[in-house]
Protein backbone atom coordinates (compact mmCIF):
# COMPACT_ATOMS: atom_id res chain seq x y z
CA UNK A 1 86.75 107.93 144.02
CA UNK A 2 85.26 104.79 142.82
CA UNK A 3 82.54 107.40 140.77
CA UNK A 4 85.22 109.16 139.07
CA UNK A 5 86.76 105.67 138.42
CA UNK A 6 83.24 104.31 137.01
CA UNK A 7 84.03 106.01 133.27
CA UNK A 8 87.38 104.28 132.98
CA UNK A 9 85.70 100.51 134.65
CA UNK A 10 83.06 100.80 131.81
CA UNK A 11 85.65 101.14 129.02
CA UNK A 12 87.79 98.51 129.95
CA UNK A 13 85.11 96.11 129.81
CA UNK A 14 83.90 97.16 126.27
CA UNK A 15 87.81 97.44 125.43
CA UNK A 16 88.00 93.71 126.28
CA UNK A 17 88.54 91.32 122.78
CA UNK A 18 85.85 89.21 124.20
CA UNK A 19 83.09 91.69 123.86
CA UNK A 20 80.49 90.32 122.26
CA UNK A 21 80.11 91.81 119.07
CA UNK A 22 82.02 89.09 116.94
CA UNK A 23 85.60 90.61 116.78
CA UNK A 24 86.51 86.72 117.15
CA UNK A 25 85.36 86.05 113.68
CA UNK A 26 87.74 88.40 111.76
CA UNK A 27 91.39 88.52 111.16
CA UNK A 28 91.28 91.07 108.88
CA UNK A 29 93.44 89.07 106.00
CA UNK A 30 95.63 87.25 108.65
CA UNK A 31 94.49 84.07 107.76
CA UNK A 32 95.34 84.70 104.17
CA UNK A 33 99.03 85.21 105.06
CA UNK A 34 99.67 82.24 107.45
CA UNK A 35 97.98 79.97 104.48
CA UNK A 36 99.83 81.71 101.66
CA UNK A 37 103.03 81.15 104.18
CA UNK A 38 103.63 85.06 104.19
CA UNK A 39 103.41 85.31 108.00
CA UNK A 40 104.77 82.78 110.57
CA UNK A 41 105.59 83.30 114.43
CA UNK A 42 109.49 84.41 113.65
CA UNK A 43 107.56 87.49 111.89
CA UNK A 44 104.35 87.82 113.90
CA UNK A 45 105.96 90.59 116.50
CA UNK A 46 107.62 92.57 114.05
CA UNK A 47 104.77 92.20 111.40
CA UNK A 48 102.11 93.44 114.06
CA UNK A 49 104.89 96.18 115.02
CA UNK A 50 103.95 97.56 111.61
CA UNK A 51 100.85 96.68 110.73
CA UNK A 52 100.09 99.06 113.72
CA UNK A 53 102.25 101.47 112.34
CA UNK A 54 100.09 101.95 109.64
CA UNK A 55 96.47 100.63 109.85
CA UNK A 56 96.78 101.73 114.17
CA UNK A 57 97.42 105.25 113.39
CA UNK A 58 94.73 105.64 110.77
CA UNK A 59 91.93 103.82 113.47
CA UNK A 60 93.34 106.07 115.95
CA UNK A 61 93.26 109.19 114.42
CA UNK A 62 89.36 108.46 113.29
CA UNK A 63 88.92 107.32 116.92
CA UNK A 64 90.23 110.76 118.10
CA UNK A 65 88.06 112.23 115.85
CA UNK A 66 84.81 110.53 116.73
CA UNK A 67 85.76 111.38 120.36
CA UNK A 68 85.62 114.90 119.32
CA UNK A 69 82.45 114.80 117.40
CA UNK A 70 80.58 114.10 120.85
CA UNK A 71 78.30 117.11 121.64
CA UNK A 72 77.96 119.20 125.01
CA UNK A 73 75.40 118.00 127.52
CA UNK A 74 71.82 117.84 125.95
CA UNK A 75 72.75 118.95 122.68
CA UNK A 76 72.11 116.85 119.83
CA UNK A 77 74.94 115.02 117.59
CA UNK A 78 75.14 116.73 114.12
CA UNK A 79 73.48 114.76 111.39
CA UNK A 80 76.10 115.62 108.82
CA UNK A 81 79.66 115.01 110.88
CA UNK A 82 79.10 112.12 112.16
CA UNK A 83 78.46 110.14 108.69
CA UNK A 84 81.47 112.36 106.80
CA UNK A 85 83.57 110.95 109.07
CA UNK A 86 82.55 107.40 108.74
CA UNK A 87 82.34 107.67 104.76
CA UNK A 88 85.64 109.06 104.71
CA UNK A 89 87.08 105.70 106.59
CA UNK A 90 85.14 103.78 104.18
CA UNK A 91 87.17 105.50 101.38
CA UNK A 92 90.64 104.52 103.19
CA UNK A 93 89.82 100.81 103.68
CA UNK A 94 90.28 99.53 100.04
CA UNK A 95 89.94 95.66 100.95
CA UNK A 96 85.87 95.49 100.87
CA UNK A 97 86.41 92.46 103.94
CA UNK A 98 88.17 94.23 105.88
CA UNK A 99 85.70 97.56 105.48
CA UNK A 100 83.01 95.59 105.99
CA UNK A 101 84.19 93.67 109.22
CA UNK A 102 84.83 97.32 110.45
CA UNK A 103 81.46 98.55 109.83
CA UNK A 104 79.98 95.16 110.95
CA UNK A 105 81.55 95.48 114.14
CA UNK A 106 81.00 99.30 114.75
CA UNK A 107 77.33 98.73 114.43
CA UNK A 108 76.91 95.92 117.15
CA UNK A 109 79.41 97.69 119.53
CA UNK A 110 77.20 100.72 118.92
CA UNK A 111 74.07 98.51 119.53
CA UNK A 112 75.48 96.78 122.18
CA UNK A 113 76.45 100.28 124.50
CA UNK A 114 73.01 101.73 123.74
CA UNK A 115 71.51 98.42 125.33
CA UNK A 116 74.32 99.29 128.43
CA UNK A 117 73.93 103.07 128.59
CA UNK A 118 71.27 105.60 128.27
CA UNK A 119 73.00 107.47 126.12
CA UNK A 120 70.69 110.39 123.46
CA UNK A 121 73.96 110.85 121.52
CA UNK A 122 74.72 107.50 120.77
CA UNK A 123 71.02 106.60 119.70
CA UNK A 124 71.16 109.34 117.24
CA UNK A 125 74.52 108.42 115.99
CA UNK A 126 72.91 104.72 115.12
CA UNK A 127 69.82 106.50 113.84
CA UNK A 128 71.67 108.93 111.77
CA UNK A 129 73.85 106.10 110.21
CA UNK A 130 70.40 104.53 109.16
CA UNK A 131 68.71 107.27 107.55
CA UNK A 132 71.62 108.67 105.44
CA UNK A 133 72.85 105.41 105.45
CA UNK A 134 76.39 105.08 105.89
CA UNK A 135 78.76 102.98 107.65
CA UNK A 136 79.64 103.05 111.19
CA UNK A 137 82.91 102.18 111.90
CA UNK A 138 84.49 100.32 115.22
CA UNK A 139 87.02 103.38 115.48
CA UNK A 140 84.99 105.77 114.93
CA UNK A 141 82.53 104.12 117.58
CA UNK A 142 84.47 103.63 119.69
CA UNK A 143 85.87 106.62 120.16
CA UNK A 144 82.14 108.39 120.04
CA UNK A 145 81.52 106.31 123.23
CA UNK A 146 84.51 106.91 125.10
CA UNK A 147 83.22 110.81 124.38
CA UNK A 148 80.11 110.14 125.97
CA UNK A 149 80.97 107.91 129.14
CA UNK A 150 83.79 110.76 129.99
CA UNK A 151 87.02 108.93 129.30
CA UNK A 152 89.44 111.58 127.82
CA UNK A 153 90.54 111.01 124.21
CA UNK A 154 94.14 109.95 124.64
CA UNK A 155 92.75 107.04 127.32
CA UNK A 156 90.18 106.09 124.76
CA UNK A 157 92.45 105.78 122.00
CA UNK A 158 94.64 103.46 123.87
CA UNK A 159 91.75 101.46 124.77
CA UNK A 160 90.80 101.08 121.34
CA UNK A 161 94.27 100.08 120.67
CA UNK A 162 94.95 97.71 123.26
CA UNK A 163 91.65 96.08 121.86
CA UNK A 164 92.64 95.77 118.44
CA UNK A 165 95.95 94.34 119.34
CA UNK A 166 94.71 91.63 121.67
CA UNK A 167 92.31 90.83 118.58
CA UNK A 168 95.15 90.22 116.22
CA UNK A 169 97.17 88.82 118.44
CA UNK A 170 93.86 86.27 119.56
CA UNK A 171 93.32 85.85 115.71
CA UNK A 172 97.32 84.54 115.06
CA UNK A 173 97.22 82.22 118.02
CA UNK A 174 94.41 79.98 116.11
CA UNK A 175 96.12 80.37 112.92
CA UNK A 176 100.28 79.61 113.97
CA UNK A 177 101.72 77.76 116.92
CA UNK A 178 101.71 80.39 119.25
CA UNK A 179 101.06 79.45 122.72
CA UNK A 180 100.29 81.74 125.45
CA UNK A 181 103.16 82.29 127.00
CA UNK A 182 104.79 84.12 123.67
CA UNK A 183 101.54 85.54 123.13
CA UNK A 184 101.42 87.49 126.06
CA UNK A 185 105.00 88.60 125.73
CA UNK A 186 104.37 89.49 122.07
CA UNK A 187 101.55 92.01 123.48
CA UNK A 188 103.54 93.54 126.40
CA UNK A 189 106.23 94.26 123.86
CA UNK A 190 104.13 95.85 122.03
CA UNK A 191 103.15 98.19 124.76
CA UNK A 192 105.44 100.86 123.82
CA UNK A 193 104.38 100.71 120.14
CA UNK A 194 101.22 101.77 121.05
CA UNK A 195 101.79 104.58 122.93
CA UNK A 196 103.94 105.74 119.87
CA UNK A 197 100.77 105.41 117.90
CA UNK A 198 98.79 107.41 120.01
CA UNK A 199 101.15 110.31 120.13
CA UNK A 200 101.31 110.06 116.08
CA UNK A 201 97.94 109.66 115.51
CA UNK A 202 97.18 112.84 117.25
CA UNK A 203 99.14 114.95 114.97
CA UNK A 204 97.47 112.82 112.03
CA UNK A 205 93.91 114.03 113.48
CA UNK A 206 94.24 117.23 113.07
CA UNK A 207 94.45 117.10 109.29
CA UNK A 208 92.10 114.64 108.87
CA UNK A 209 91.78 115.60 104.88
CA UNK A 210 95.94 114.18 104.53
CA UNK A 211 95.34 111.01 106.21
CA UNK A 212 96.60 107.69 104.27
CA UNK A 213 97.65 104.41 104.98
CA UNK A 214 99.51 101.85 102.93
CA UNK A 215 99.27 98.66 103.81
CA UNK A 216 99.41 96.19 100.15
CA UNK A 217 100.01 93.19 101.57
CA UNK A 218 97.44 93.11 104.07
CA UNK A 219 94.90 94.36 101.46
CA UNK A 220 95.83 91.56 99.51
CA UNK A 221 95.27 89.43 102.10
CA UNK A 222 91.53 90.42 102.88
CA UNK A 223 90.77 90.23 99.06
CA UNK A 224 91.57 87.06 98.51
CA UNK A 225 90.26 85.40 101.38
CA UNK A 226 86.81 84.75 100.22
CA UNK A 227 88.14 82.42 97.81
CA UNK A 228 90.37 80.02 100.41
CA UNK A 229 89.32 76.47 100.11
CA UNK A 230 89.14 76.51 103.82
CA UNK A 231 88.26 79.15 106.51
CA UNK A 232 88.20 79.80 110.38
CA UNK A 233 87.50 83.58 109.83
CA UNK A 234 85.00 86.10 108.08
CA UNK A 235 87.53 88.20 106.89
């Protein structure tokens, strides 16, 4: 039991916010909001409600995807999948912050399991991405990883999600007066949501060529950060 339990123990610690591979450092355009006075803790729940809507169903669906691009046993990853798939993500994220904070952090989570696993597949993944070269992205990673430990896809996903909300929800807590308390109860709201985001972003997976996301205000947001007076974040 506690083998077959091993796979699922491995992801929850790389699905924790605190990993380190910098998550901390981005709030991809959050902090752009809260200083332009476009997001305050009345909003934050509802505004993360649909932020996830659109930007969680995209990362899913590439997470489901790199999930399926893991190869059987012993075979080797294919050299022309696995950086389609990350160029095409590229392409969707139109706010060059918040694509690069994604391809930032996919590379040192990818770094950071190969130092944890002895994993082929994942060393050619990071090689591939450097010979091409091409982005990797967190989503994308992630869900390559959750492949190769043995975590089923829908599990992964929600991992990944459950990360990426605690990180936003992290993010807003140094950026409004949100204390703990209403932070937590913010993110087991929220619970639901993502379980509706899992379900959609399967369907979205399997036509990977339609998917889209629309998020203008956000976008905004990560393009005009560079040029606060003040900053706690990268992006």
């Amino acid at each position: 039991m506690i083998i077959d339990n091993l796979p699922f123990l491995k992801l929850l610690q790389l699905a924790d916010s605190a990993v380190p591979i910098g998550s901390a450092a981005h709030s991809f355009g959050l902090e752009t909001l809260t200083i332009e006075n476009d997001l305050d803790v009345n909003q934050l729940e509802n505004f993360l409600r649909h932020y996830l809507a659109e930007t969680g169903v995209l990362e899913s669906a590439f997470c489901r995807l790199g999930h399926r691009l893991a190869p059987e046993q012993g075979a080797a990853l294919s050299a022309d999948t696995w950086p389609t798939l990350n160029q095409r993500l590229s392409a969707l994220k139109t706010a060059r912050e918040s694509r690069m904070a994604s391809a930032t952090l996919g590379r040192r989570f990818l770094q950071l399991v190969i130092a944890l696993e002895e994993a082929p597949c994942l060393r050619q993944a990071f090689a591939i991405s450097r010979q091409q070269p091409c982005d990797i992205h967190f989503s994308t990673a992630f869900g390559l990883v959750g492949a190769v430990l043995g975590v089923d896809e829908t599990t992964t996903v929600l991992a990944y999600l459950q990360q990426s909300l605690a990180t936003l929800i992290s993010a807003s807590q140094r950026l409004l007066p949100l204390g703990q308390n209403q932070a937590s109860t913010i993110q087991w709201r929220l619970k639901s949501t993502l379980l509706e985001i899992a379900e959609w972003s399967r369907e979205q997976a399997e036509q990977p060529a339609e998917l889209q996301v629309f998020t203008p205000l956000v976008d905004v947001g990560s393009m005009r950060h560079p040029h606060l007076q003040t900053r706690l974040f990268i992006s």
